[in-house]
N, C-alpha and C. Protein backbone atom coordinates (compact mmCIF):
# COMPACT_ATOMS: atom_id res chain seq x y z
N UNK A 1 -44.25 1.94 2.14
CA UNK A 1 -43.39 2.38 3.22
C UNK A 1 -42.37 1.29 3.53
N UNK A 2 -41.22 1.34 3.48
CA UNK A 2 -40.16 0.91 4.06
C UNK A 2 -39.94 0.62 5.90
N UNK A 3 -39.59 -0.64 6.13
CA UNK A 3 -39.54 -1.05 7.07
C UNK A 3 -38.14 -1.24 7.76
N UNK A 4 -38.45 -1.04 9.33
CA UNK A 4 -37.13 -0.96 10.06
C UNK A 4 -37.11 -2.15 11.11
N UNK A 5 -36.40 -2.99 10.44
CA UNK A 5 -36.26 -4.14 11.22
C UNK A 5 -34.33 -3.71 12.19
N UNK A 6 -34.83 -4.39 13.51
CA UNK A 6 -33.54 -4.40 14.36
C UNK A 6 -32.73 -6.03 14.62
N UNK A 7 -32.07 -6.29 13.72
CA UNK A 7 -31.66 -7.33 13.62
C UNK A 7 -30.58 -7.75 14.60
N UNK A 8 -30.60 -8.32 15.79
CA UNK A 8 -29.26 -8.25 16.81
C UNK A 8 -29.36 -9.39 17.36
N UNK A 9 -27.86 -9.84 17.88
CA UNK A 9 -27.85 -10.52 18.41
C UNK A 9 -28.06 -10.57 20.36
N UNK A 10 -27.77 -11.70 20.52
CA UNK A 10 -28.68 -10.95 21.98
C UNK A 10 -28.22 -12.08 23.23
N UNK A 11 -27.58 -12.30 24.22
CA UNK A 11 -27.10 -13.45 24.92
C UNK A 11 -28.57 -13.77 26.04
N UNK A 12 -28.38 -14.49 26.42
CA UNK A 12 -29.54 -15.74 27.22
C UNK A 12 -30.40 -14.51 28.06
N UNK A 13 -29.17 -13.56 28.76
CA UNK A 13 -29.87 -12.61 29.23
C UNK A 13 -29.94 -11.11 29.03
N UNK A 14 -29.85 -11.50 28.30
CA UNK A 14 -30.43 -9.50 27.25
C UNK A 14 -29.44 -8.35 26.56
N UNK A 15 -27.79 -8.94 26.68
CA UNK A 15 -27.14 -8.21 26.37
C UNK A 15 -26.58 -8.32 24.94
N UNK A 16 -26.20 -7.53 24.04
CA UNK A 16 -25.78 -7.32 22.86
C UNK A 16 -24.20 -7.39 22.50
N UNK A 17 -23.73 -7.07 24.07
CA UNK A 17 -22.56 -6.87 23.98
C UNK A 17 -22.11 -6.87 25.48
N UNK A 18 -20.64 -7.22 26.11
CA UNK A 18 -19.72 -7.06 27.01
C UNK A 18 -19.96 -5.34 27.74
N UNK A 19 -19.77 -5.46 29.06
CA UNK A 19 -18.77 -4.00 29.64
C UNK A 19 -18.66 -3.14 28.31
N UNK A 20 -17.22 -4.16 27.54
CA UNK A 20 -16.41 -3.31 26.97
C UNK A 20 -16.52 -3.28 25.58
N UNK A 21 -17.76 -3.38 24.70
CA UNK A 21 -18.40 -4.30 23.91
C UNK A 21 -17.65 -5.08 23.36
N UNK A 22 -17.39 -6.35 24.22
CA UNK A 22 -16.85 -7.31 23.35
C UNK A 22 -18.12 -8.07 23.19
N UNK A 23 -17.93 -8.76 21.52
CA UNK A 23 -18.86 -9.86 21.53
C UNK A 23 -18.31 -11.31 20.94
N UNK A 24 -17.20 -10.97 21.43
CA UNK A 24 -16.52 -12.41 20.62
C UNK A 24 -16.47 -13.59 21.40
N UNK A 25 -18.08 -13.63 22.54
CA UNK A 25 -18.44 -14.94 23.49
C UNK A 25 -19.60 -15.64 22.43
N UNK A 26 -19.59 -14.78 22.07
CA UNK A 26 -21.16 -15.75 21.17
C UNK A 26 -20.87 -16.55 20.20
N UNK A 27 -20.66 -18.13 21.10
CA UNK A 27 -20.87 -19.32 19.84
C UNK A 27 -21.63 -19.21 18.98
N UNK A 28 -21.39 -20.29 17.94
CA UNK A 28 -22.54 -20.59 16.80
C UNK A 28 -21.85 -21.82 16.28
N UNK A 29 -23.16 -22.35 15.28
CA UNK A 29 -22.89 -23.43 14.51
C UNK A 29 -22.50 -23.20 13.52
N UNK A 30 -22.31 -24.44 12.54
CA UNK A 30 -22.19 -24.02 11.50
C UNK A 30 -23.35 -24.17 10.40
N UNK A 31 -24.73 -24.85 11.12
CA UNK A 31 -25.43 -24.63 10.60
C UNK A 31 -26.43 -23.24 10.73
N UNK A 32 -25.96 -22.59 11.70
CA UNK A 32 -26.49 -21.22 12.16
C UNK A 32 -25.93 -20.15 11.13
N UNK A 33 -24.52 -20.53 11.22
CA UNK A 33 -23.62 -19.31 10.22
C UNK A 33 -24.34 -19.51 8.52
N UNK A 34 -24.54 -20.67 8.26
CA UNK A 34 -24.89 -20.95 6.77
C UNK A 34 -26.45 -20.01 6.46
N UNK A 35 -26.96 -20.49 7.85
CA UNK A 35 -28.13 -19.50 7.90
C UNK A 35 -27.92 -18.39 7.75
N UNK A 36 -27.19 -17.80 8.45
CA UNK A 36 -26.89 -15.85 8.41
C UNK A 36 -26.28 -15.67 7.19
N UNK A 37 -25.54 -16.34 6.39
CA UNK A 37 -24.80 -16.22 5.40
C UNK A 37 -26.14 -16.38 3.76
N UNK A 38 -26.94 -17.43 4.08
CA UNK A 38 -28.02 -17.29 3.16
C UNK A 38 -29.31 -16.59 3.02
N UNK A 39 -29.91 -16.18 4.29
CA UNK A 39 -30.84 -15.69 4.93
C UNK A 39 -30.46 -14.18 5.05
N UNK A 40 -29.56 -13.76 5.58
CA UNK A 40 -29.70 -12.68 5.93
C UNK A 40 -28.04 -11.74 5.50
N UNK A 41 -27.78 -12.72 4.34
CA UNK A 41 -25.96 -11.63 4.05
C UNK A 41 -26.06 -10.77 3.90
N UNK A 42 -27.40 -9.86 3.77
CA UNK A 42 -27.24 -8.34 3.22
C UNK A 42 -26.92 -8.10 4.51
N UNK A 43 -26.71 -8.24 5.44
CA UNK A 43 -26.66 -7.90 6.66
C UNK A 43 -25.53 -8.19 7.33
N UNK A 44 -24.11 -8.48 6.46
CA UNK A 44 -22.87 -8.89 7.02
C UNK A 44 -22.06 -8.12 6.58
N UNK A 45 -20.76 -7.61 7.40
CA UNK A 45 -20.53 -5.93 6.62
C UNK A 45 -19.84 -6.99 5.17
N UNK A 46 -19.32 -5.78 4.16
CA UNK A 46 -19.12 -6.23 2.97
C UNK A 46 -17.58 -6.99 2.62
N UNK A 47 -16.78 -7.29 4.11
CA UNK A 47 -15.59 -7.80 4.14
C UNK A 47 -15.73 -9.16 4.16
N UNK A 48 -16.54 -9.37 5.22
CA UNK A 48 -17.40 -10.92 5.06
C UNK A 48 -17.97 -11.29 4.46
N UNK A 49 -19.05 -10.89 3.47
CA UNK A 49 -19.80 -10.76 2.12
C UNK A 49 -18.92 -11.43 1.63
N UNK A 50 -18.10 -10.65 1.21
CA UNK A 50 -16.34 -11.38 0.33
C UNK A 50 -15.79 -12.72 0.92
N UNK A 51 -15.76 -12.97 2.24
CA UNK A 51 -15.04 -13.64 2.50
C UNK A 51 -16.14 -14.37 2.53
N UNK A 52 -17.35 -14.84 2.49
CA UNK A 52 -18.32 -16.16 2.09
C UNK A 52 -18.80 -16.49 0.60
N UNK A 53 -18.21 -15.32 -0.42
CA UNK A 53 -18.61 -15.61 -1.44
C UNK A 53 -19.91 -14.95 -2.16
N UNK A 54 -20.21 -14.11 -1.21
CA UNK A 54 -21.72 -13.51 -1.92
C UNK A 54 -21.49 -12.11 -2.06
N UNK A 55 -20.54 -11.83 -2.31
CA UNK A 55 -20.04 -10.43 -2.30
C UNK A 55 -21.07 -9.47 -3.46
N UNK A 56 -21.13 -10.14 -4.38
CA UNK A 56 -21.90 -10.05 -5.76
C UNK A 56 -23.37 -10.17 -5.78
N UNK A 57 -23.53 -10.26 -4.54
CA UNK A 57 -25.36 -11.46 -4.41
C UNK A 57 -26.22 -10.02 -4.51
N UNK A 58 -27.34 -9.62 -4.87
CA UNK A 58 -28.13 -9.24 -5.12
C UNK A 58 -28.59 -9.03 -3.40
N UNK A 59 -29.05 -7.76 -3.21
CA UNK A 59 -29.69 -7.42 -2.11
C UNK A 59 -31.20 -7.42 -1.99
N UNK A 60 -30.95 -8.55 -0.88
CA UNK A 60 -32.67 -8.92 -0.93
C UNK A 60 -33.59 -9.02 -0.12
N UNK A 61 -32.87 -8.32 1.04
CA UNK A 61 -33.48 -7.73 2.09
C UNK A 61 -33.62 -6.56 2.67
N UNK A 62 -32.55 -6.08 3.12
CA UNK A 62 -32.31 -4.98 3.14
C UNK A 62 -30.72 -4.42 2.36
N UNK A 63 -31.43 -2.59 2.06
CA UNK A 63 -30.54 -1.48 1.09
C UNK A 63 -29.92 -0.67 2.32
N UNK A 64 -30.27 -0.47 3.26
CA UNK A 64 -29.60 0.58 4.11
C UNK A 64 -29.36 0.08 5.46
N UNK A 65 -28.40 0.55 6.53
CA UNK A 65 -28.21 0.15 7.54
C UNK A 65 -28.26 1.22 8.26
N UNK A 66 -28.85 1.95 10.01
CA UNK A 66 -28.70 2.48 10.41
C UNK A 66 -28.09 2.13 11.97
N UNK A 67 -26.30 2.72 12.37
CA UNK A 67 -25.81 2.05 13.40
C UNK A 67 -25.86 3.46 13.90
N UNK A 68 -25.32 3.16 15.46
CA UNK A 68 -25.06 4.25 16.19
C UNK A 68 -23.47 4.53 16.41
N UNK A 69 -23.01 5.04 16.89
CA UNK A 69 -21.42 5.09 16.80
C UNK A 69 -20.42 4.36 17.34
N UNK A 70 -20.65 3.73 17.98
CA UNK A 70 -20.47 2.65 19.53
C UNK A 70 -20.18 1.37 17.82
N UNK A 71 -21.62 1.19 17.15
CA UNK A 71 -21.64 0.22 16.40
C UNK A 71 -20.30 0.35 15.35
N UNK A 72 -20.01 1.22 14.62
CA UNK A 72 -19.11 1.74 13.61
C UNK A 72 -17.92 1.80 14.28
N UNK A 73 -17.56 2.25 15.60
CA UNK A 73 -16.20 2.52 15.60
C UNK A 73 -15.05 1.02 15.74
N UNK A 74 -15.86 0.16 16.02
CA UNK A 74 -14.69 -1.14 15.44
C UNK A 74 -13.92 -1.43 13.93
N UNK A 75 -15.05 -0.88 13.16
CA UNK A 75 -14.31 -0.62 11.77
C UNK A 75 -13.48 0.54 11.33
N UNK A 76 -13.83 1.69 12.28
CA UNK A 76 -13.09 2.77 12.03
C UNK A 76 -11.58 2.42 13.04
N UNK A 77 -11.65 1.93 13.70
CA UNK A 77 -10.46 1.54 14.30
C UNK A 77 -9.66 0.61 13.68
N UNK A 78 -10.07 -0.07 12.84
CA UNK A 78 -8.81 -0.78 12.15
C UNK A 78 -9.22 -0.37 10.70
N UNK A 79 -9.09 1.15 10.31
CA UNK A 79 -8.94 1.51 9.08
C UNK A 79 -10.07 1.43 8.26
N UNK A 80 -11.33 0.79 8.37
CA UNK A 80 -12.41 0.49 7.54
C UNK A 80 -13.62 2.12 7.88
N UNK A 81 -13.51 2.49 6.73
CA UNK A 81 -14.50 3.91 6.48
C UNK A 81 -15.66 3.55 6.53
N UNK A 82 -16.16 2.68 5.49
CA UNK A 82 -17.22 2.06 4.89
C UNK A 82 -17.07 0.36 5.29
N UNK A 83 -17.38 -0.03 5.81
CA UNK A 83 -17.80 -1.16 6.96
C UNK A 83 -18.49 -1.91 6.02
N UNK A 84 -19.96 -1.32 5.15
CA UNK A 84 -21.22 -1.94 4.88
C UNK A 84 -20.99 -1.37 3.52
N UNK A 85 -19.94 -1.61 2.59
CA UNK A 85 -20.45 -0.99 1.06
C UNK A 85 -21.52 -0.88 0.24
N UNK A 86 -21.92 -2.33 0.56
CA UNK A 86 -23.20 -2.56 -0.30
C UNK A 86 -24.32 -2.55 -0.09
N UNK A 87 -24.30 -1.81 1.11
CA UNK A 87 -25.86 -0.50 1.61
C UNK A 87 -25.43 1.09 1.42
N UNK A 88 -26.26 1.16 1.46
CA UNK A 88 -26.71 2.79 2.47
C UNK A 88 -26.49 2.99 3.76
N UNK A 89 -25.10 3.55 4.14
CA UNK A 89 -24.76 3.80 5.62
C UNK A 89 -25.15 5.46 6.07
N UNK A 90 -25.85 4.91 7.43
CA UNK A 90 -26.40 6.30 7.92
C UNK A 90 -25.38 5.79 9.35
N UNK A 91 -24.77 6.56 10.22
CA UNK A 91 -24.23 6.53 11.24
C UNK A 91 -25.20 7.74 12.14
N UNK A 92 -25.15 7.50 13.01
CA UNK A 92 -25.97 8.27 14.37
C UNK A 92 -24.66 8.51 15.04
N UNK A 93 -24.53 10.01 15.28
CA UNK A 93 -23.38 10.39 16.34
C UNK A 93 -23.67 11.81 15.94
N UNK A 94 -23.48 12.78 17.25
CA UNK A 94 -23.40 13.79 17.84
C UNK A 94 -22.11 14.39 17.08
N UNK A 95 -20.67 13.39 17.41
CA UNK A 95 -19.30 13.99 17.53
C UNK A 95 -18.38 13.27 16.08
N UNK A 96 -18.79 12.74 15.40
CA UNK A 96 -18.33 11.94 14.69
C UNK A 96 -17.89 13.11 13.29
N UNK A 97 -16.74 12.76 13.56
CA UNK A 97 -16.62 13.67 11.79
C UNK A 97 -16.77 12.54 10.64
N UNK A 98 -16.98 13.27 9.52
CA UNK A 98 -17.02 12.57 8.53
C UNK A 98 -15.52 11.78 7.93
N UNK A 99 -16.21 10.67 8.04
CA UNK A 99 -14.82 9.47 7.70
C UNK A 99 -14.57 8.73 5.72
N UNK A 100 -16.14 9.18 5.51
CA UNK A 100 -15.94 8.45 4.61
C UNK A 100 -17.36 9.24 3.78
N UNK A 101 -17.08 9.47 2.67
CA UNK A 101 -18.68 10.28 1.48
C UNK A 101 -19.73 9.45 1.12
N UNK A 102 -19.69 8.29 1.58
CA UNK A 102 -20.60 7.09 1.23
C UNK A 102 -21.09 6.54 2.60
N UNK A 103 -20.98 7.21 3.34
CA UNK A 103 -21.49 7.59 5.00
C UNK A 103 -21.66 8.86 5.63
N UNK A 104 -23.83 8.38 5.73
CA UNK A 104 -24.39 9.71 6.01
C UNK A 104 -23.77 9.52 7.50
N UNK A 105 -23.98 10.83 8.02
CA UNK A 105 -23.78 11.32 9.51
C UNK A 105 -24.60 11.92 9.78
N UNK A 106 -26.21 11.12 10.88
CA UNK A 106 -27.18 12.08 11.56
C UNK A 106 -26.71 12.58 12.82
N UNK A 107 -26.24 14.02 12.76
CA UNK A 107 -26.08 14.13 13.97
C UNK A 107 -27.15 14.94 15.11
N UNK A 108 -28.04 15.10 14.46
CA UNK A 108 -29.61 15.76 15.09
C UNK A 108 -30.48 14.49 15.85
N UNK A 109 -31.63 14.77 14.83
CA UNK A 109 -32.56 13.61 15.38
C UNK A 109 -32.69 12.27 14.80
N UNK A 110 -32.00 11.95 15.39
CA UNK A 110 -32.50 9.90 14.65
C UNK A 110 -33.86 9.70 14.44
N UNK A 111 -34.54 9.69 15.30
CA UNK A 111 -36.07 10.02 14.81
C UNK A 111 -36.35 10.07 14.14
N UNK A 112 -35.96 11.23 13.55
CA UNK A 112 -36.53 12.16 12.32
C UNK A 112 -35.81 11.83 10.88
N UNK A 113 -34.70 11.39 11.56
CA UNK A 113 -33.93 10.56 10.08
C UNK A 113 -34.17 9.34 9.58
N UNK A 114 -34.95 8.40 10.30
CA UNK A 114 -35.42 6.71 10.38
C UNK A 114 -36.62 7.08 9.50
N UNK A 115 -37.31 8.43 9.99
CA UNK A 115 -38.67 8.38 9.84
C UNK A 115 -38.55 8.87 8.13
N UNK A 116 -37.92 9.79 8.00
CA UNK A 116 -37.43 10.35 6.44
C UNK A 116 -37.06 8.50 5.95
N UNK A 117 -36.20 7.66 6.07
CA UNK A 117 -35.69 6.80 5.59
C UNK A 117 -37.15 5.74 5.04
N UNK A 118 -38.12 5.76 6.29
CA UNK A 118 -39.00 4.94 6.26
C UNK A 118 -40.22 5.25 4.96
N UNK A 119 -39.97 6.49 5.14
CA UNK A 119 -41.09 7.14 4.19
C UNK A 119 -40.60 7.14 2.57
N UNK A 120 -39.54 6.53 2.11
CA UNK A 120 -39.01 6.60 1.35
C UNK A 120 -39.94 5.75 0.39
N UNK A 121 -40.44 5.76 -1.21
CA UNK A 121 -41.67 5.50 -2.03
C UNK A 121 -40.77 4.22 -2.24
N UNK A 122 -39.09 4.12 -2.11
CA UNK A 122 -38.84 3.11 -2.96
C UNK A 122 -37.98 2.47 -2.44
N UNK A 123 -37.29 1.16 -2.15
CA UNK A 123 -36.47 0.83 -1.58
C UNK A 123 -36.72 -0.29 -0.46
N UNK A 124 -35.48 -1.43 -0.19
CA UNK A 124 -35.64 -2.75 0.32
C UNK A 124 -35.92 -1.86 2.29
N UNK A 125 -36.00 -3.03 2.98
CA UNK A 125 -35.95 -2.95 4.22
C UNK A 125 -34.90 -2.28 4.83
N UNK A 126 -34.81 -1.65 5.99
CA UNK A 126 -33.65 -0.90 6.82
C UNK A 126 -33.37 -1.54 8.09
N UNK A 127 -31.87 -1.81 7.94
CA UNK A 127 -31.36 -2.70 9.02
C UNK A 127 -30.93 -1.69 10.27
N UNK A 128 -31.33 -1.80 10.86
CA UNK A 128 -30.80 -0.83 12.44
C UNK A 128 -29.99 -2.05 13.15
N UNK A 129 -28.84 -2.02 13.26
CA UNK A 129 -27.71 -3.15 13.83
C UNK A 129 -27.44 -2.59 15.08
N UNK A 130 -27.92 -1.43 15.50
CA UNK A 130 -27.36 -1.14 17.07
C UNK A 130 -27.32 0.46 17.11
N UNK A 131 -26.65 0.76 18.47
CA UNK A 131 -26.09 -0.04 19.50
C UNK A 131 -28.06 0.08 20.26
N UNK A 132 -27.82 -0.66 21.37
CA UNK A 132 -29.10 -0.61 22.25
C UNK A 132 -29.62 1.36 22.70
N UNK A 133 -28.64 1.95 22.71
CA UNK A 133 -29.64 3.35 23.12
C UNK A 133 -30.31 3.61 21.82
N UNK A 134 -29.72 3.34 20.93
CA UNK A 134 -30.25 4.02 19.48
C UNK A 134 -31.51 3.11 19.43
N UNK A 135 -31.31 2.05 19.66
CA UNK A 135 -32.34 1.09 19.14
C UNK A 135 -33.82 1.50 20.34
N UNK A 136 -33.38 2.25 22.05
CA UNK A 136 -33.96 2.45 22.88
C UNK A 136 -34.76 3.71 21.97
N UNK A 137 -33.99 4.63 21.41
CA UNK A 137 -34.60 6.07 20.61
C UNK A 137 -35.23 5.68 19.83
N UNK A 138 -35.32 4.88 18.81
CA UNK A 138 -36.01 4.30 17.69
C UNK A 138 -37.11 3.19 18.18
N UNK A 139 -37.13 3.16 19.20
CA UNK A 139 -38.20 1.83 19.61
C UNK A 139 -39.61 2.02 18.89
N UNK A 140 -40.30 3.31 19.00
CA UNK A 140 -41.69 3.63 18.04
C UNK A 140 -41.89 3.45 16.73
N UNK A 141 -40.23 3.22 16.30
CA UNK A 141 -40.41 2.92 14.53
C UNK A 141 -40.02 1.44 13.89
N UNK A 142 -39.48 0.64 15.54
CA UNK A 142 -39.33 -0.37 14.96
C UNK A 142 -40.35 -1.14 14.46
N UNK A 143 -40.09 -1.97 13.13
CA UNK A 143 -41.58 -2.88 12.69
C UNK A 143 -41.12 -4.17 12.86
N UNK A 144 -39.95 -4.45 12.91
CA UNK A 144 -39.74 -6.22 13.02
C UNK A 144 -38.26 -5.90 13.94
N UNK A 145 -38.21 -6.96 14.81
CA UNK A 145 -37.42 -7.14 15.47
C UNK A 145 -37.12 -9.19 14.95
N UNK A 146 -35.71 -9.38 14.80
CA UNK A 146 -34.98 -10.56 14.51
C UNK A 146 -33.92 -10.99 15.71
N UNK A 147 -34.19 -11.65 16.32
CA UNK A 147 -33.45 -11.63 17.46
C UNK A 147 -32.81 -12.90 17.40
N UNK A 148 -31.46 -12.56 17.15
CA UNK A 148 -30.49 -14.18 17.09
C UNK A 148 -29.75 -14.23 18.70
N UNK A 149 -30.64 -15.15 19.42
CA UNK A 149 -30.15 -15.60 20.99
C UNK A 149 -29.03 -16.45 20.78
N UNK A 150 -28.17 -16.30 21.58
CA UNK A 150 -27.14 -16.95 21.58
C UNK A 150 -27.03 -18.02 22.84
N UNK A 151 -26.28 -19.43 23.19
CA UNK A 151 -26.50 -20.10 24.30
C UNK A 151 -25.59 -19.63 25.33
N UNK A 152 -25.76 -17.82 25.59
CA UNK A 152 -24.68 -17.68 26.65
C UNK A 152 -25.56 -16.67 27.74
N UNK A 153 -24.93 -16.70 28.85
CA UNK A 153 -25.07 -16.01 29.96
C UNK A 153 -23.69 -14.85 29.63
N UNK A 154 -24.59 -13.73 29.67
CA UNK A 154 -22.84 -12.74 29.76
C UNK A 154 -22.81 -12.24 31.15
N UNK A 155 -23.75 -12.12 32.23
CA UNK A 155 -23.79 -11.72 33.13
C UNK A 155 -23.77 -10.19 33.56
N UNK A 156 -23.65 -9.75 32.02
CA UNK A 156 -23.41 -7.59 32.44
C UNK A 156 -22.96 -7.37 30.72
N UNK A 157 -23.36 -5.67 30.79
CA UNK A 157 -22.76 -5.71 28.95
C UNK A 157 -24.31 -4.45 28.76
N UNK A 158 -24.10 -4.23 27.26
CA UNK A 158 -25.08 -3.37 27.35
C UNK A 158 -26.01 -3.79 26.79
N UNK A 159 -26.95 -3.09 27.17
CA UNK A 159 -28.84 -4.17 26.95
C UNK A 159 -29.16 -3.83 25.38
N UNK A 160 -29.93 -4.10 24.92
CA UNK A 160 -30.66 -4.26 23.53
C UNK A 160 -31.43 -2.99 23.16
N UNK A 161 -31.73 -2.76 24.56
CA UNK A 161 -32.54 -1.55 23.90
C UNK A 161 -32.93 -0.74 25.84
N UNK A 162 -32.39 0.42 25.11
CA UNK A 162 -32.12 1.19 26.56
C UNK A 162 -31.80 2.61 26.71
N UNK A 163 -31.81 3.62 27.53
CA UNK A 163 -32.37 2.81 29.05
C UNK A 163 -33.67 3.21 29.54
N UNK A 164 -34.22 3.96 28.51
CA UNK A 164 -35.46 4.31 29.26
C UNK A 164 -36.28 2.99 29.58
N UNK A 165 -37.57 2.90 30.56
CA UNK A 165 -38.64 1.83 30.48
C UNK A 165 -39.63 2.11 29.75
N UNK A 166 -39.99 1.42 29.08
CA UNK A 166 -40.61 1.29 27.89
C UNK A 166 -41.70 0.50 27.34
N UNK A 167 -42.10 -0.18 27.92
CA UNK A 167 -43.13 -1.57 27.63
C UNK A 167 -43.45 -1.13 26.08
N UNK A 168 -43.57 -1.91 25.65
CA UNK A 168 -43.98 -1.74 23.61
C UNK A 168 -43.92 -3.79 23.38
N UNK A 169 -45.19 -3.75 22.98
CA UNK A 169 -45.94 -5.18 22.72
C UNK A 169 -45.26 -5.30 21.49
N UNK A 170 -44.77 -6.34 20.94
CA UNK A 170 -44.76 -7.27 20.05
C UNK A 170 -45.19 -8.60 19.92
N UNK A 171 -45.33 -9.05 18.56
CA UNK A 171 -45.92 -10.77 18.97
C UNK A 171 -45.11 -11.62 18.12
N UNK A 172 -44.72 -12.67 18.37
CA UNK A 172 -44.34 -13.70 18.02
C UNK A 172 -44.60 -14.39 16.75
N UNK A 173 -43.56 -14.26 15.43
CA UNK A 173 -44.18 -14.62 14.80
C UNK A 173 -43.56 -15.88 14.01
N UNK A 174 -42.15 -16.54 14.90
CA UNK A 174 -41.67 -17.41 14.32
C UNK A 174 -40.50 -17.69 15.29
N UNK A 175 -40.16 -18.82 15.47
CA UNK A 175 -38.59 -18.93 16.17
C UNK A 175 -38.09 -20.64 15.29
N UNK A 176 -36.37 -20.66 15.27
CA UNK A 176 -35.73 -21.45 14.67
C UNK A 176 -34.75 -21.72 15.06
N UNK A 177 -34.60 -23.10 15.68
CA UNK A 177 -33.26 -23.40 16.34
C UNK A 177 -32.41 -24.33 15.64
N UNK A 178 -31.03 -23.79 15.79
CA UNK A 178 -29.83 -24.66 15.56
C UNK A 178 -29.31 -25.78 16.05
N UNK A 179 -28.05 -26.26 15.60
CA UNK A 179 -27.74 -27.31 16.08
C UNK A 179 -26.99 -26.81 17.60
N UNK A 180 -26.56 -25.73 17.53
CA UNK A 180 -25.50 -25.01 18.65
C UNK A 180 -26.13 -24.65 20.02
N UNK A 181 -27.18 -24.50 19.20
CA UNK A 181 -28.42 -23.96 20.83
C UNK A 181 -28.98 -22.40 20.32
N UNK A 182 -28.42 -21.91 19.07
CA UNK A 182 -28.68 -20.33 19.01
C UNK A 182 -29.87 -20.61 18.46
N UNK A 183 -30.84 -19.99 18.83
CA UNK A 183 -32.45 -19.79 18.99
C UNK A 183 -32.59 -18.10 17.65
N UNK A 184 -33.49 -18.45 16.84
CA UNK A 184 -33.58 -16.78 16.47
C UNK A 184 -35.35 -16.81 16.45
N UNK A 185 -35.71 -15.60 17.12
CA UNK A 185 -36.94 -15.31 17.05
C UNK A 185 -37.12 -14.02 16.09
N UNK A 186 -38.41 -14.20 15.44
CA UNK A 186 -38.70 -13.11 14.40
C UNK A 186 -39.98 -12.46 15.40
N UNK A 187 -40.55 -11.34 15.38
CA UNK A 187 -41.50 -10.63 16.30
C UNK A 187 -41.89 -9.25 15.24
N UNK A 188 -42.62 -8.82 15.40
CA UNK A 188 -43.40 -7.97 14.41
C UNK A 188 -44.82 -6.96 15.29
N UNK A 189 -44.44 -5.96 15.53
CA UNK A 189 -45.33 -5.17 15.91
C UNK A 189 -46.72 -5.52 15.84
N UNK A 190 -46.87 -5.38 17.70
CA UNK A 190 -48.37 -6.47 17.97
C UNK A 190 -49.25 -5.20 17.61
């Protein structure tokens, strides 16, 4: 079975993103970026891939990404169809027409589409990058949560995972800090 890790970033106090989702407050190092860039590039859309040089790199974490629409429409706004080439794009949206043939569109049950994805006999890990309601709908299927904290206070913005209340245990199964202050904790279904 294939696993659904929620890989996000996350500020001091719980938000993913701005009001207006901006996230262009979240410092980093440059020994943090080398990290995300070696550790985890399957997980950088495929413009940046290019622009660090691993465009070519073998996928070795995760094959598919599942965002919600909130997540995608920054690339669809400046012309980018396919955001993540070198996965499997599933988009979550109700209203979304199809932008691009190499991007599924669930517009039913996420649920039921994570859970089809998960059950799959063959295939790397599944990245769920956002936004927080999707990640709030999917909370029963997450198996690893990667949480890259950032050293900021945003003060408001939208939460990680929301909005229902929810209590769901995880445990601790690793944290690694930078030179910058960005903290990433790994957690894995207690």
């Amino acid at each position: 079975m294939r696993t659904l890790t929620y890989y996000i970033s996350l500020s001091i106090d719980g938000f993913i993103a701005g009001p207006n989702d901006e996230v262009d407050f979240f410092p980093g190092s440059e020994d943090y970026l080398a990290w995300m860039v070696g550790d985890y590039g399957d997980a950088l859309p495929s413009a940046a891939r290019e622009q660090f040089g691993i465009a070519d790199a073998p996928l070795s974490r995760f094959d598919t990404i599942v965002m919600g629409r909130r997540t995608y429409d920054p690339a669809l706004q400046v012309g980018i169809t396919s955001p993540y080439a070198h996965l499997r794009q599933v988009v979550v949206s109700r209203s979304l027409e199809q932008a691009d043939p190499s991007v599924e569109i669930v517009s039913d049950d996420p649920l039921e589409a994570v859970r089809a994805l998960k059950a799959e006999e063959s295939g790397l890990g599944i990245y769920l990058a956002g936004g927080g309601r999707l990640a709030g709908q999917l909370l029963d299927e997450i198996d690893e949560l990667v949480i890259k904290r950032y050293p900021v206070v945003a003060g408001a913005g939208l939460p990680a995972l929301g909005p229902d209340f929810s209590p769901t245990v995880f445990k601790l199964d690793d944290v690694r800090s930078f030179s910058g202050g960005n903290v990433v904790e790994w957690y894995s279904r207690a």
